[in-house]
C-alpha atoms as a PDB file:
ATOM      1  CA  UNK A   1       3.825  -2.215  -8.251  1.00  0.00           C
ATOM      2  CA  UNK A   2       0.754  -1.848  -6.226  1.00  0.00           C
ATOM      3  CA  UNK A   3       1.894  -4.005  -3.446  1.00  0.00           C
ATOM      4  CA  UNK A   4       5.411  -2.302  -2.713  1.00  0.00           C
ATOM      5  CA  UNK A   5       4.250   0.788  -3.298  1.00  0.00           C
ATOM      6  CA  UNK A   6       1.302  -0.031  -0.432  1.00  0.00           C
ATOM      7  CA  UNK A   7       3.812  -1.110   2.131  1.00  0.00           C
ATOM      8  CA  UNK A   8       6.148   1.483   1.819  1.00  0.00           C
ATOM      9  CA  UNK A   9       3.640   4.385   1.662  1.00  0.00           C
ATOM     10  CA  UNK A  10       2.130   2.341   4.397  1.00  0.00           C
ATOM     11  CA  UNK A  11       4.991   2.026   6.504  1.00  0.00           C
ATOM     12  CA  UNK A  12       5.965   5.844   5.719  1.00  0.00           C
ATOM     13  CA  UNK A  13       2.954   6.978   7.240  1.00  0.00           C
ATOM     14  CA  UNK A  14       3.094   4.638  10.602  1.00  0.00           C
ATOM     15  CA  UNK A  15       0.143   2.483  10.210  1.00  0.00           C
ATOM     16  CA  UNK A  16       0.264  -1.030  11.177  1.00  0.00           C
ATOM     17  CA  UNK A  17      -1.764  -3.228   8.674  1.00  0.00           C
ATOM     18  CA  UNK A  18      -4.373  -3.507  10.972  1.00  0.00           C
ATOM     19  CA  UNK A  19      -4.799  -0.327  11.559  1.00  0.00           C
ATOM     20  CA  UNK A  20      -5.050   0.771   8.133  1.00  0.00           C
ATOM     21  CA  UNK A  21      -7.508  -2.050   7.473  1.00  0.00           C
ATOM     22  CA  UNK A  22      -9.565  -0.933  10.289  1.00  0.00           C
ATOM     23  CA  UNK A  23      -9.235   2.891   8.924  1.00  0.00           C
ATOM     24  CA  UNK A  24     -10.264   1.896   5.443  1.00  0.00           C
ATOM     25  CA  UNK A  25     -12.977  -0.618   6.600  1.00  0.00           C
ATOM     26  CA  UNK A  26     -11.055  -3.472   4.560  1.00  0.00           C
ATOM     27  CA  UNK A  27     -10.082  -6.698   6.226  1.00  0.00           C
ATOM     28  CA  UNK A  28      -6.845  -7.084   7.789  1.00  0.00           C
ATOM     29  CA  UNK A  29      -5.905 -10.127   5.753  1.00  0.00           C
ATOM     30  CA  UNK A  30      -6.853  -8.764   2.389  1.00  0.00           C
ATOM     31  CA  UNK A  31      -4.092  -5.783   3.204  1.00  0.00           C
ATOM     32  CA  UNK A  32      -1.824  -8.223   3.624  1.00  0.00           C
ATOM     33  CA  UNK A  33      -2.930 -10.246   0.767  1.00  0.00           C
ATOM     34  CA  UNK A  34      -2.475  -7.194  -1.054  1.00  0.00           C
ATOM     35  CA  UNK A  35       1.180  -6.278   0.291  1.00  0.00           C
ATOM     36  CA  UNK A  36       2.272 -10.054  -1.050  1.00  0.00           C
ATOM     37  CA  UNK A  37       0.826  -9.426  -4.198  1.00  0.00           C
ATOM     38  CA  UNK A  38      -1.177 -12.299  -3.817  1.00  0.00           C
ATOM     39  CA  UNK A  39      -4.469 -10.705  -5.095  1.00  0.00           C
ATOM     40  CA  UNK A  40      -5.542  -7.898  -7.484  1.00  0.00           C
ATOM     41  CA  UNK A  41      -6.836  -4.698  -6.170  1.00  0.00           C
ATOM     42  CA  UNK A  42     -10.532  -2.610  -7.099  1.00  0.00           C
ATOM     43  CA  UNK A  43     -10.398   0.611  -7.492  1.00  0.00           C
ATOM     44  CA  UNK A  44     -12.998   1.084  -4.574  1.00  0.00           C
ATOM     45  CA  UNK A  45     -10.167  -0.634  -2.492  1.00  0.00           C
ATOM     46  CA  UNK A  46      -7.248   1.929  -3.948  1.00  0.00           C
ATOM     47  CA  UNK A  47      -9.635   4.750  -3.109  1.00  0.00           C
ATOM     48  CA  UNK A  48     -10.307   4.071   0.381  1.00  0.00           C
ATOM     49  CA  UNK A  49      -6.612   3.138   0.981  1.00  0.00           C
ATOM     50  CA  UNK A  50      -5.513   6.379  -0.592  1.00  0.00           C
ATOM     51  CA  UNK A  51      -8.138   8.495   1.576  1.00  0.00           C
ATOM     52  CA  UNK A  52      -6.313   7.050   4.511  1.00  0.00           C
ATOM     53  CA  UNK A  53      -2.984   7.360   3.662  1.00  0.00           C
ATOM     54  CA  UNK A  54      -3.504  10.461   2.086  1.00  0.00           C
ATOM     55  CA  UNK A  55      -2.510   9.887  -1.495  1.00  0.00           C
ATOM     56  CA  UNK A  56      -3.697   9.882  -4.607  1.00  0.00           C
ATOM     57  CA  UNK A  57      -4.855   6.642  -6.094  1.00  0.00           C
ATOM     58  CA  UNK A  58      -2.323   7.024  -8.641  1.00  0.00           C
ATOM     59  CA  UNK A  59       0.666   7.202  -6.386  1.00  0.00           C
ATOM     60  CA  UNK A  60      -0.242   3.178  -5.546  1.00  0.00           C
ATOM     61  CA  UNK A  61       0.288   2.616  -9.445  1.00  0.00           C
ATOM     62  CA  UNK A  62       3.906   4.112  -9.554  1.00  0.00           C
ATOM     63  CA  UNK A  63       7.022   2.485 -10.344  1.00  0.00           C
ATOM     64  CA  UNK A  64       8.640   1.555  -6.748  1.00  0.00           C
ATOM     65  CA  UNK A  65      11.924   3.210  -6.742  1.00  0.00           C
ATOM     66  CA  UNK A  66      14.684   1.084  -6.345  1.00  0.00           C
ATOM     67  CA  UNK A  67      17.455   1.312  -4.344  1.00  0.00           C
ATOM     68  CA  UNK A  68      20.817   0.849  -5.391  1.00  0.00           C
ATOM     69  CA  UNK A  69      23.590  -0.649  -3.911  1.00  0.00           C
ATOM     70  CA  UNK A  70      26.759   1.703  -3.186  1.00  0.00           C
ATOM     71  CA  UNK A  71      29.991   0.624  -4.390  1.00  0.00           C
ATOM     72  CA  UNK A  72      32.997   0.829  -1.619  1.00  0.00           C
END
């Protein structure tokens, strides 16, 4: 949840990983660590990321909305 909800608020807001890394003072690799999934997230880390993105902490903990396929 917390890693597709990261990249799409993320991409919503037009920061590049490495800008929101260097906004939040977190390394560039551990966003993208984070956007795989790869590695479990602090809540020190959710709260800077949400300052940055302007969200609340909670909105990274949200079932991702899924979209579904039309039929033709």
């Amino acid at each position: 949840m917390v890693a597709a909800n990261l990249r799409r608020i993320r991409r919503e807001r037009g920061f590049s990983q490495e800008t929101l890394a260097y906004e939040a003072d977190i390394n560039r690799t551990y966003i993208s660590k984070l956007e795989k999934g790869a590695t479990w997230v602090g809540l020190e880390i959710l709260v800077k990321l949400s300052a940055v993105l302007q969200v609340e902490p909670a909105d990274f903990l949200q079932r991702p909305v899924r979209k579904t396929a039309r039929k033709t």
